[in-house]
PDB file of N, CA and C in Angstrom:
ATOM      1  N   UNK A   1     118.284 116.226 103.522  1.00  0.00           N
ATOM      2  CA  UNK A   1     119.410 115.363 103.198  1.00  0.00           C
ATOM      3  C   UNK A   1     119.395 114.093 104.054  1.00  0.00           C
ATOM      4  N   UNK A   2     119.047 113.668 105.168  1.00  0.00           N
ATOM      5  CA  UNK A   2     118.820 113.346 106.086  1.00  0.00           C
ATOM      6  C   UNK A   2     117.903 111.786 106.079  1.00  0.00           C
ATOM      7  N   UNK A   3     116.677 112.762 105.239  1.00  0.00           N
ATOM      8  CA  UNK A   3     115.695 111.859 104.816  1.00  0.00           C
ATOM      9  C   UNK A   3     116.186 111.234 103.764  1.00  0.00           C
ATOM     10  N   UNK A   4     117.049 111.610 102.847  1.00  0.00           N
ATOM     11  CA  UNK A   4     117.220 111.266 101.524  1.00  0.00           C
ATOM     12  C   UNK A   4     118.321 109.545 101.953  1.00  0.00           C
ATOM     13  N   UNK A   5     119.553 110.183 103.013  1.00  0.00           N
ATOM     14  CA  UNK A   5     120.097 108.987 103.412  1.00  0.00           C
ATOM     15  C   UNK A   5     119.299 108.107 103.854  1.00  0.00           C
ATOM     16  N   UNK A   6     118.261 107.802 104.108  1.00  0.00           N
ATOM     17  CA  UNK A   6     117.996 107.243 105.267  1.00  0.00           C
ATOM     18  C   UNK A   6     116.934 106.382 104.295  1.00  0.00           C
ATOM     19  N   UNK A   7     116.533 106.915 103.271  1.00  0.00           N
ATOM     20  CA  UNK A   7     115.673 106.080 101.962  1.00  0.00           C
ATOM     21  C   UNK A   7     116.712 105.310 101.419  1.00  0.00           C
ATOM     22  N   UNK A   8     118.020 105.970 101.102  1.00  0.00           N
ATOM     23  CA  UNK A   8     118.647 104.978 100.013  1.00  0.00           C
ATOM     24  C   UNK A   8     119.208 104.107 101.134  1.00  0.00           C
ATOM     25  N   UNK A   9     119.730 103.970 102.050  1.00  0.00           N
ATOM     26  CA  UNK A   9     120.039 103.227 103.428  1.00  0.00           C
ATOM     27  C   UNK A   9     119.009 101.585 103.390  1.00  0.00           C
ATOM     28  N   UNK A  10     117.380 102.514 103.452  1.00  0.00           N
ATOM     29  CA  UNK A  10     116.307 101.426 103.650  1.00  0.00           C
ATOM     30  C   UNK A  10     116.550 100.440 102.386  1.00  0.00           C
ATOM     31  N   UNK A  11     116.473 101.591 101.198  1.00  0.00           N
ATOM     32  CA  UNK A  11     116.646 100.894  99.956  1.00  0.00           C
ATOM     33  C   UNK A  11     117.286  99.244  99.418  1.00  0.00           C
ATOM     34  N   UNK A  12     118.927 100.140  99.973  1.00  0.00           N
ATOM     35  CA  UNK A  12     119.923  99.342 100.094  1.00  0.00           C
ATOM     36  C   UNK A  12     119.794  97.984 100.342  1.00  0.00           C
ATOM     37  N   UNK A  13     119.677  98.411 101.587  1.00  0.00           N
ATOM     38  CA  UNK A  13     119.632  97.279 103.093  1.00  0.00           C
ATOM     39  C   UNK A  13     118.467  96.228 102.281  1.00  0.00           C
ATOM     40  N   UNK A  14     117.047  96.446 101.889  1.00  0.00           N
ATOM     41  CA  UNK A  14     116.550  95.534 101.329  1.00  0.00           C
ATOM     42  C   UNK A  14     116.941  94.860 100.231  1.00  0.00           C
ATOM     43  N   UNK A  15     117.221  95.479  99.308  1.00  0.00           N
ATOM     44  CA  UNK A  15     117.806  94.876  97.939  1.00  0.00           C
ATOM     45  C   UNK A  15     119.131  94.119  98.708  1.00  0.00           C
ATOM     46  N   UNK A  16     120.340  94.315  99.441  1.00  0.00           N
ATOM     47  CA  UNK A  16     121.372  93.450  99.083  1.00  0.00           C
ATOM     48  C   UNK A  16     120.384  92.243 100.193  1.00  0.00           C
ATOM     49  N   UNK A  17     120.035  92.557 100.962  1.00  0.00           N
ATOM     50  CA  UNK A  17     119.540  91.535 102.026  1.00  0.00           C
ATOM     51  C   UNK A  17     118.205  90.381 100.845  1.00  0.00           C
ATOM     52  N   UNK A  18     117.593  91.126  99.846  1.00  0.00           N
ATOM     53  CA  UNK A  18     116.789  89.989  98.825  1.00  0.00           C
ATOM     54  C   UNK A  18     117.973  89.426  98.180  1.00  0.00           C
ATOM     55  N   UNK A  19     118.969  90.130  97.907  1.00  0.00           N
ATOM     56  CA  UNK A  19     119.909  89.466  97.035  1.00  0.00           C
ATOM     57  C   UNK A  19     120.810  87.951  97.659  1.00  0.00           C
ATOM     58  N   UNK A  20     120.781  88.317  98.988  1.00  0.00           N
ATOM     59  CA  UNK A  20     121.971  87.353  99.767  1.00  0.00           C
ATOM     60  C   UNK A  20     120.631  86.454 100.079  1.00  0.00           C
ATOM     61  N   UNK A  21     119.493  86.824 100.419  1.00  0.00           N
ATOM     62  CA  UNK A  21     118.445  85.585 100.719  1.00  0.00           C
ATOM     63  C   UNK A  21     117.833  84.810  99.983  1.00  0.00           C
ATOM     64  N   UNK A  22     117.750  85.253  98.368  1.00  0.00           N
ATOM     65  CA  UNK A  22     116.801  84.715  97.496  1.00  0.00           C
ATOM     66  C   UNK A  22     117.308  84.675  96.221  1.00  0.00           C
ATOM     67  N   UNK A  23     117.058  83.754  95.405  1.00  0.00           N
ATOM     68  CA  UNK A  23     117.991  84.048  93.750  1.00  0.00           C
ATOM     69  C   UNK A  23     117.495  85.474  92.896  1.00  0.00           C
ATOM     70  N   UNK A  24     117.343  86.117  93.468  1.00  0.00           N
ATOM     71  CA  UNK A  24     116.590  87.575  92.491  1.00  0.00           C
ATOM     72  C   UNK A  24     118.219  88.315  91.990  1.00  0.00           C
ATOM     73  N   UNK A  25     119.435  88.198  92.821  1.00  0.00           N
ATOM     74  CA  UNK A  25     120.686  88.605  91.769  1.00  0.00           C
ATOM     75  C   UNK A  25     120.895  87.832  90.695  1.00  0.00           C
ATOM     76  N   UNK A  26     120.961  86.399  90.603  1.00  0.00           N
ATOM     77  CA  UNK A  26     121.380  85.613  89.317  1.00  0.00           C
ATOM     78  C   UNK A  26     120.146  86.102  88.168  1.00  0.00           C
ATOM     79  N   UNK A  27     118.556  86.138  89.134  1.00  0.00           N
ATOM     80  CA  UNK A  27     117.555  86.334  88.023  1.00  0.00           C
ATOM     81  C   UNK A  27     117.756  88.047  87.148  1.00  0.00           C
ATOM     82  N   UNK A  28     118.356  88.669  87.877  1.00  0.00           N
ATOM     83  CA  UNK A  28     118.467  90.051  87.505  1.00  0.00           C
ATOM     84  C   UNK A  28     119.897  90.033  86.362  1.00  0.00           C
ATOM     85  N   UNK A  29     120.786  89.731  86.780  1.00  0.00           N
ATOM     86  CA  UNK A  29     122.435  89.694  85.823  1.00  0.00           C
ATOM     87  C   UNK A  29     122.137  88.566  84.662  1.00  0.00           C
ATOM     88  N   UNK A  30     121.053  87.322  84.987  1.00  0.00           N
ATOM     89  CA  UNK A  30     120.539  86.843  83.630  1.00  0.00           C
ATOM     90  C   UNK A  30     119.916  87.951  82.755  1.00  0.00           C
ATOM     91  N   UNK A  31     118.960  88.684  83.828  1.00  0.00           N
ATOM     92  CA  UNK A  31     118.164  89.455  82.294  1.00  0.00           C
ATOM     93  C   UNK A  31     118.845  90.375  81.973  1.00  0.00           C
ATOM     94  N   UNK A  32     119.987  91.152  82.803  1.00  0.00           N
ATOM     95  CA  UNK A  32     120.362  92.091  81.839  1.00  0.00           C
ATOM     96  C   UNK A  32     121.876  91.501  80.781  1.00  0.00           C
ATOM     97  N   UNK A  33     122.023  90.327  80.783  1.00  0.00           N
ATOM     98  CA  UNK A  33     123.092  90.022  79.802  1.00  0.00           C
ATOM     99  C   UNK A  33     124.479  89.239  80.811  1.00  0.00           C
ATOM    100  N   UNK A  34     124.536  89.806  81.951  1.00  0.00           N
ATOM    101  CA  UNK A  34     125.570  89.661  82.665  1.00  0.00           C
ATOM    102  C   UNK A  34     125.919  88.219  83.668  1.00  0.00           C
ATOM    103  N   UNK A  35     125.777  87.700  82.597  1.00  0.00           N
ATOM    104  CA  UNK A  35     126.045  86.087  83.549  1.00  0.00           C
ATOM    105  C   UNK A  35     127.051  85.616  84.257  1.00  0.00           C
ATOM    106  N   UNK A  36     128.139  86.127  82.861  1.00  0.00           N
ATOM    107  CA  UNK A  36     129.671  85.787  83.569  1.00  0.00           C
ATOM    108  C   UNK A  36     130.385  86.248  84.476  1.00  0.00           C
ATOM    109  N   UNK A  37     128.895  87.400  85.237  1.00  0.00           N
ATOM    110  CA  UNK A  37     129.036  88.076  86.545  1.00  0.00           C
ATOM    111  C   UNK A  37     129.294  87.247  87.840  1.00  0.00           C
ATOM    112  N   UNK A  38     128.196  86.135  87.559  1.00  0.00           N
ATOM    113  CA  UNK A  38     127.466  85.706  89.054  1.00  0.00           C
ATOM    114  C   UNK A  38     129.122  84.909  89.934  1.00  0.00           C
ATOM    115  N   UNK A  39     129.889  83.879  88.964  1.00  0.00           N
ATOM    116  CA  UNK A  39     130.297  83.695  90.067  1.00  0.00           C
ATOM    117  C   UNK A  39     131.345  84.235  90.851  1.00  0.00           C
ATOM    118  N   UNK A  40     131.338  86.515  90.470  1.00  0.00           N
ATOM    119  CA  UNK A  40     132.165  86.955  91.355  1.00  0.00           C
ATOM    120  C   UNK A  40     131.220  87.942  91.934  1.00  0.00           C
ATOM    121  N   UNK A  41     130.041  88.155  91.600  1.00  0.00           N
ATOM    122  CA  UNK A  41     129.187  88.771  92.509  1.00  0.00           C
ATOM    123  C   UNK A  41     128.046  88.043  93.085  1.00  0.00           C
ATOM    124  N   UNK A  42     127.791  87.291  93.036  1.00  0.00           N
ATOM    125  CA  UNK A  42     126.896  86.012  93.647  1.00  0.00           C
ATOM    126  C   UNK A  42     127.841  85.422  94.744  1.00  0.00           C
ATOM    127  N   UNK A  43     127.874  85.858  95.878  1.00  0.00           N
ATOM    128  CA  UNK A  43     129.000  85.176  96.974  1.00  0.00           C
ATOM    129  C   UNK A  43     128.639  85.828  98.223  1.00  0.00           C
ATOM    130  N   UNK A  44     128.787  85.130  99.465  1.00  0.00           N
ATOM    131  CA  UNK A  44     128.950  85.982  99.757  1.00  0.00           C
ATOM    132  C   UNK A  44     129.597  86.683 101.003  1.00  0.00           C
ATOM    133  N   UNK A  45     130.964  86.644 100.214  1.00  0.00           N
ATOM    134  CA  UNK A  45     132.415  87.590 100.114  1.00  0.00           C
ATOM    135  C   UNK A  45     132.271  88.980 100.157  1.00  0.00           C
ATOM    136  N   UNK A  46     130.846  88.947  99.196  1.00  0.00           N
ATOM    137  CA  UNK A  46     130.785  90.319  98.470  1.00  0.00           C
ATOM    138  C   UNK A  46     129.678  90.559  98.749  1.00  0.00           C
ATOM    139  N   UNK A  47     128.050  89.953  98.859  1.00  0.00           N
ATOM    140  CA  UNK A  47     127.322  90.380  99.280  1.00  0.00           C
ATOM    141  C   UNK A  47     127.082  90.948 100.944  1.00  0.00           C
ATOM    142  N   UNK A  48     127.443  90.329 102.144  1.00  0.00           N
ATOM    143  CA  UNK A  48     127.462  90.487 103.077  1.00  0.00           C
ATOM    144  C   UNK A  48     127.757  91.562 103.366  1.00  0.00           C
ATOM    145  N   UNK A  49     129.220  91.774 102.614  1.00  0.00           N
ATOM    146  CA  UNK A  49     129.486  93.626 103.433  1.00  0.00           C
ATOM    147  C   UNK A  49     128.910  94.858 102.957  1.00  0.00           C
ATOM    148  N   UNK A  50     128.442  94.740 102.160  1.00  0.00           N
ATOM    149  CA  UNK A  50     127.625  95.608 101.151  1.00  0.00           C
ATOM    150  C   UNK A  50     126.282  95.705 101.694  1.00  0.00           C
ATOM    151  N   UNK A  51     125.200  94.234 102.376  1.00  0.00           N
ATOM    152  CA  UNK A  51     124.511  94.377 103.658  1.00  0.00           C
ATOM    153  C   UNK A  51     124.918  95.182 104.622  1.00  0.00           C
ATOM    154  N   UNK A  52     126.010  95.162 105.318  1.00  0.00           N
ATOM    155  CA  UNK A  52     126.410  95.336 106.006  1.00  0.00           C
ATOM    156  C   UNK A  52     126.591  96.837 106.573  1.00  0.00           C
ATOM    157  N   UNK A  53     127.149  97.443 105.285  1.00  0.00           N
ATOM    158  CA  UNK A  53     127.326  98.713 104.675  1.00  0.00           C
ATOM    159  C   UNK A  53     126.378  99.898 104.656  1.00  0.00           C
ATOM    160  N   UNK A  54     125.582  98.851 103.926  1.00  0.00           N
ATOM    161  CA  UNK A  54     123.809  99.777 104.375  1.00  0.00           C
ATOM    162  C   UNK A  54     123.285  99.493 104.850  1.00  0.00           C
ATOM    163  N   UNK A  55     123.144  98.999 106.412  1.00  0.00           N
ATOM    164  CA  UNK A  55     122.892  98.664 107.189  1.00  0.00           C
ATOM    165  C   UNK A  55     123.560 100.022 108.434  1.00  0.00           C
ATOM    166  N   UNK A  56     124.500  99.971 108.186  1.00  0.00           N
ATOM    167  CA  UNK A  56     125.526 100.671 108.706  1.00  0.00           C
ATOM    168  C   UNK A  56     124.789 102.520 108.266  1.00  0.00           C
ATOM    169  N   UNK A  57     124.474 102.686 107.136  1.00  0.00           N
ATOM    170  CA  UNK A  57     123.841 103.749 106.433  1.00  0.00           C
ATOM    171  C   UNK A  57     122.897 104.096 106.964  1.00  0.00           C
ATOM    172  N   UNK A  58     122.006 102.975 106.971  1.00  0.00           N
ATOM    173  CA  UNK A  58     120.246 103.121 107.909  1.00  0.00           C
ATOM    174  C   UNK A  58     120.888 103.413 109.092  1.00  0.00           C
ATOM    175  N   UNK A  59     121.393 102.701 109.959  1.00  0.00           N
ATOM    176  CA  UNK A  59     121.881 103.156 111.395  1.00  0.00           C
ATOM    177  C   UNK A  59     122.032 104.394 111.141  1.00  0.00           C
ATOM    178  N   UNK A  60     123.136 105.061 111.067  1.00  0.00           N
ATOM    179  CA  UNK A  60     123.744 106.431 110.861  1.00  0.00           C
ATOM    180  C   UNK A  60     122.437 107.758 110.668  1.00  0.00           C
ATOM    181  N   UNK A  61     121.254 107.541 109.827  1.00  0.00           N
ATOM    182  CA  UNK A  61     120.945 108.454 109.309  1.00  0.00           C
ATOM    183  C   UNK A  61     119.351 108.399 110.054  1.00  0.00           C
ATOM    184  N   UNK A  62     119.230 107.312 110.893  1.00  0.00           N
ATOM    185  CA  UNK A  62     118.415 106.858 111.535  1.00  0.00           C
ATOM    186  C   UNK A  62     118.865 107.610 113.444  1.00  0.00           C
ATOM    187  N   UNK A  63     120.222 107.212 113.404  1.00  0.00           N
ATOM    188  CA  UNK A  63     120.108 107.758 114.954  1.00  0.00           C
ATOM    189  C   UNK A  63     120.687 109.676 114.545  1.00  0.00           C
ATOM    190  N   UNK A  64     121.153 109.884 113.212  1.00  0.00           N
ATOM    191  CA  UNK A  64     121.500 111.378 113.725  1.00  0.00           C
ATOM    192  C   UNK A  64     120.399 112.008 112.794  1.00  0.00           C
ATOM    193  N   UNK A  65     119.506 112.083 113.128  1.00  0.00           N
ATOM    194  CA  UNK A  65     118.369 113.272 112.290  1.00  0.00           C
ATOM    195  C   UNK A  65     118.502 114.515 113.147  1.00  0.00           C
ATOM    196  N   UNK A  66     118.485 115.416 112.236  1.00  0.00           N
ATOM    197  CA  UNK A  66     118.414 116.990 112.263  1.00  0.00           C
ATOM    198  C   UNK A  66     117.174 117.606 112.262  1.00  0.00           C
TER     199      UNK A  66
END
């Protein structure tokens, strides 16, 4: 279980961190249809803590292994 946090943590942490660094969210909510997304999830209001979050995840599952 441990390991499993600690993948979706890494996961996370990269995807929102490509998302807040590089246009790959607008290129992604273009292809799947969702445009009239970007200007309340393209921000970042909303991206940062969600970094933040799994960031927070990796920590956690990173310092308590079993």
């Amino acid at each position: 279980m441990e390991n499993k946090r600690l993948m979706i943590g890494l996961g996370g942490t990269a995807f929102a961190a490509l998302c807040c660094f590089t246009p790959l969210l607008p290129v992604i909510l273009t292809a799947l249809g969702l445009t009239g997304l970007l200007p309340y999830v393209y921000n970042d209001l909303v991206l940062l803590p969600i970094l933040a979050a799994f960031l927070i995840l990796t920590g956690y599952a990173a310092w308590r292994p079993r």
